[in-house]
N, C-alpha and C. Protein backbone atom coordinates (compact mmCIF):
# COMPACT_ATOMS: atom_id res chain seq x y z
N UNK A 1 -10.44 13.75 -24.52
CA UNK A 1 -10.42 14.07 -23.12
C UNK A 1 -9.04 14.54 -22.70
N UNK A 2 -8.70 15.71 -21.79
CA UNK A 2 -7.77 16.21 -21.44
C UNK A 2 -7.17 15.28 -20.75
N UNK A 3 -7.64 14.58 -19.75
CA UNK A 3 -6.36 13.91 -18.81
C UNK A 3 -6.30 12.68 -19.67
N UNK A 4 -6.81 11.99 -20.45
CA UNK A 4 -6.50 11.25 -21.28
C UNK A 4 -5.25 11.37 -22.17
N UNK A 5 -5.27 12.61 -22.64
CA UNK A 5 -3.79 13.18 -23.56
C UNK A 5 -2.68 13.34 -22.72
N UNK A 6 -2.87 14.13 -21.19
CA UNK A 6 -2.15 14.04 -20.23
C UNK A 6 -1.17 12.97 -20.07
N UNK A 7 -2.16 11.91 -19.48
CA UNK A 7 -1.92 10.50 -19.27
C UNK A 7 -0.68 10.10 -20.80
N UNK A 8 -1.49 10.17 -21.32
CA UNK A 8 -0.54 9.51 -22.94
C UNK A 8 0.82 10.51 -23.27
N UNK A 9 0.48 11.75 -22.91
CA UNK A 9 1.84 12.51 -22.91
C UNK A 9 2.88 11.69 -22.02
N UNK A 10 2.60 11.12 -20.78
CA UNK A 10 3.76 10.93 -19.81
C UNK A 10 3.22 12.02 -18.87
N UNK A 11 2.75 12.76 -18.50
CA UNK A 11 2.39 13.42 -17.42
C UNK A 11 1.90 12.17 -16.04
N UNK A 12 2.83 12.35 -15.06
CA UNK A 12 2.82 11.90 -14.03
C UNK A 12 1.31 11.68 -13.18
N UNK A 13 0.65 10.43 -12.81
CA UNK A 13 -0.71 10.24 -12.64
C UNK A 13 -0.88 11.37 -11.34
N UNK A 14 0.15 11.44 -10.24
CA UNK A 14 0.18 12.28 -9.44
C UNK A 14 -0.67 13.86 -9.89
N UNK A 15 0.53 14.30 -10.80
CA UNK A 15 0.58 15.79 -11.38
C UNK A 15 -1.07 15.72 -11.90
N UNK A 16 -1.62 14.87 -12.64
CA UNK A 16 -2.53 14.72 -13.59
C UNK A 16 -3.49 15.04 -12.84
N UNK A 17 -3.68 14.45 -11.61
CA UNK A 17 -4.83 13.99 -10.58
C UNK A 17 -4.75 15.21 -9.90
N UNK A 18 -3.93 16.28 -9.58
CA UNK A 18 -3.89 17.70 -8.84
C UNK A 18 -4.59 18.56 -9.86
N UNK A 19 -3.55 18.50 -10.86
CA UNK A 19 -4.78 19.80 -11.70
C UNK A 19 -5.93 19.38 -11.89
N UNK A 20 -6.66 18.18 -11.85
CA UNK A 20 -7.93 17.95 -12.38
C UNK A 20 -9.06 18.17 -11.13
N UNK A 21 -8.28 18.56 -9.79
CA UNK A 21 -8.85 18.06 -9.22
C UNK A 21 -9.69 16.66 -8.64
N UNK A 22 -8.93 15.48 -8.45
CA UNK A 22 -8.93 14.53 -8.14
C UNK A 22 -7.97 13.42 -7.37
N UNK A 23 -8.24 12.91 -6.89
CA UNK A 23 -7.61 11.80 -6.19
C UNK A 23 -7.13 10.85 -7.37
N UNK A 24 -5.34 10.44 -6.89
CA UNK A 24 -5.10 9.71 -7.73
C UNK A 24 -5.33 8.25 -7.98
N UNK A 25 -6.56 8.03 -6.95
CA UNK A 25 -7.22 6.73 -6.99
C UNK A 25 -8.03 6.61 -8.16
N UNK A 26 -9.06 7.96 -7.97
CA UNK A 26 -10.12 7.90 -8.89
C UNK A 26 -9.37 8.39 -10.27
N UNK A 27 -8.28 9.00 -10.51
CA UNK A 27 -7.93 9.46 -11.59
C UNK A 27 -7.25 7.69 -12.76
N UNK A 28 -6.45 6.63 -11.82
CA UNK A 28 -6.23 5.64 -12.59
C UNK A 28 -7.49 4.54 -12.60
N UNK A 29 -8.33 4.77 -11.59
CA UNK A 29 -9.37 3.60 -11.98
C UNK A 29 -10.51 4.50 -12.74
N UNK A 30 -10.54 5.53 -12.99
CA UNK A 30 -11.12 6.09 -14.62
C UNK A 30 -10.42 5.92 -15.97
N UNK A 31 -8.86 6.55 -15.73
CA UNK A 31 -8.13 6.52 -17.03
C UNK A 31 -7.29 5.30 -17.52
N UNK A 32 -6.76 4.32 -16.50
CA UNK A 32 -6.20 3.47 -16.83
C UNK A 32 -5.93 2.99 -18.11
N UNK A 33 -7.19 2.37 -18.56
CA UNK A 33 -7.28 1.94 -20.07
C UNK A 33 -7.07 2.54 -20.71
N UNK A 34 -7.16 3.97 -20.64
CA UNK A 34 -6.98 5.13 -21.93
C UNK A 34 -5.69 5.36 -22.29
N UNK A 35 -4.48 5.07 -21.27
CA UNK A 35 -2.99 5.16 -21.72
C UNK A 35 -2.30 4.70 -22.67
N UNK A 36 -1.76 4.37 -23.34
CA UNK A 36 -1.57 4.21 -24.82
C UNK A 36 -0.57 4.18 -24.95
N UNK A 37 0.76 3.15 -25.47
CA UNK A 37 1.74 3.18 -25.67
C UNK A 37 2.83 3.54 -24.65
N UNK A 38 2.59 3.32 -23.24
CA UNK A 38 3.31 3.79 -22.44
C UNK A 38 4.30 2.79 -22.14
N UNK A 39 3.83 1.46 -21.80
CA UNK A 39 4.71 0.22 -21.65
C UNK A 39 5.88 0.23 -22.16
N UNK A 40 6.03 0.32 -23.45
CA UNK A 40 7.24 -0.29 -24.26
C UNK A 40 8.27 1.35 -24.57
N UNK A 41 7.77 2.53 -24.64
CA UNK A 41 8.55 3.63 -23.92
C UNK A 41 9.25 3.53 -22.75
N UNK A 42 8.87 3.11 -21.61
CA UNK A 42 8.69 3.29 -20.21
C UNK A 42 10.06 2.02 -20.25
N UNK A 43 9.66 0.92 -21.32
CA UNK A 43 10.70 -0.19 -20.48
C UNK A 43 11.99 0.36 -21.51
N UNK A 44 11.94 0.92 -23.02
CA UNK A 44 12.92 1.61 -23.21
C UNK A 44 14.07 2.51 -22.44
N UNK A 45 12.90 3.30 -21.72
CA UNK A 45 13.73 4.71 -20.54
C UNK A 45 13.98 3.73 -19.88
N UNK A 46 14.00 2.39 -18.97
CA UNK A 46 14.18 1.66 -18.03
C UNK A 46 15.76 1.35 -18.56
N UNK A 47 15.74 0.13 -19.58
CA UNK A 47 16.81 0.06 -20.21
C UNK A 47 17.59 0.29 -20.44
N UNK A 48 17.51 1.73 -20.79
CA UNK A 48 18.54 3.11 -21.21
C UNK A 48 19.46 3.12 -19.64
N UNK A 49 18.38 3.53 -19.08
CA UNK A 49 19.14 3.84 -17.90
C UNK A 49 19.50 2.58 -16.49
N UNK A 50 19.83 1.68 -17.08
CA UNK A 50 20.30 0.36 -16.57
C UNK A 50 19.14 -0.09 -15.52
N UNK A 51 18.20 0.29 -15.25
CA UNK A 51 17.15 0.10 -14.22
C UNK A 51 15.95 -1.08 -14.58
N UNK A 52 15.77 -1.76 -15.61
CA UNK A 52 15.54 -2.69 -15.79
C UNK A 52 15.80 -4.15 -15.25
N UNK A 53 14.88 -4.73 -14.28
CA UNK A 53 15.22 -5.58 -14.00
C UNK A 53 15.27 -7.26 -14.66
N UNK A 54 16.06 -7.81 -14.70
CA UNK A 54 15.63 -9.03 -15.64
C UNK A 54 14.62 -10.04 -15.15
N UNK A 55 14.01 -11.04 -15.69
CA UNK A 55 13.20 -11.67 -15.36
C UNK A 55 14.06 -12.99 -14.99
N UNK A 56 14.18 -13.90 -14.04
CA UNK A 56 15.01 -15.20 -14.13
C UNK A 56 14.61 -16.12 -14.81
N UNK A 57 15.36 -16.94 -15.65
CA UNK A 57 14.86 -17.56 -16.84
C UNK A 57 14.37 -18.73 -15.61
N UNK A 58 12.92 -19.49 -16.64
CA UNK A 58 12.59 -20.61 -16.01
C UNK A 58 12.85 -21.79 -16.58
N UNK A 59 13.80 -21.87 -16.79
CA UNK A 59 14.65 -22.94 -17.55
C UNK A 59 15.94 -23.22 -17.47
């Protein structure tokens, strides 16, 4: 599926949901699950660029 690869590229749910013609409501409560490896990229680029927030230890 195209917005599926979209989605997994990093293409912005916004951008994704215009060309497909759709609302970006209906575009993440269809594709959600289909994203793939985005998390642990995403908190990488976070990291990188000091924007990571820490969690406060509970201890």
């Amino acid at each position: 599926m195209r917005l599926t690869k979209w989605l997994d590229d990093g293409i912005p749910p916004a951008q994704g949901a215009e060309w497909a013609g759709n609302s970006v409501a209906v575009l993440l409560a269809t594709y959600t699950r289909c994203v793939e490896g985005q998390p642990p990229d995403l908190k990488r680029r976070l990291e990188a660029a000091g924007d990571l927030l820490e969690r406060p230890s509970a201890g």
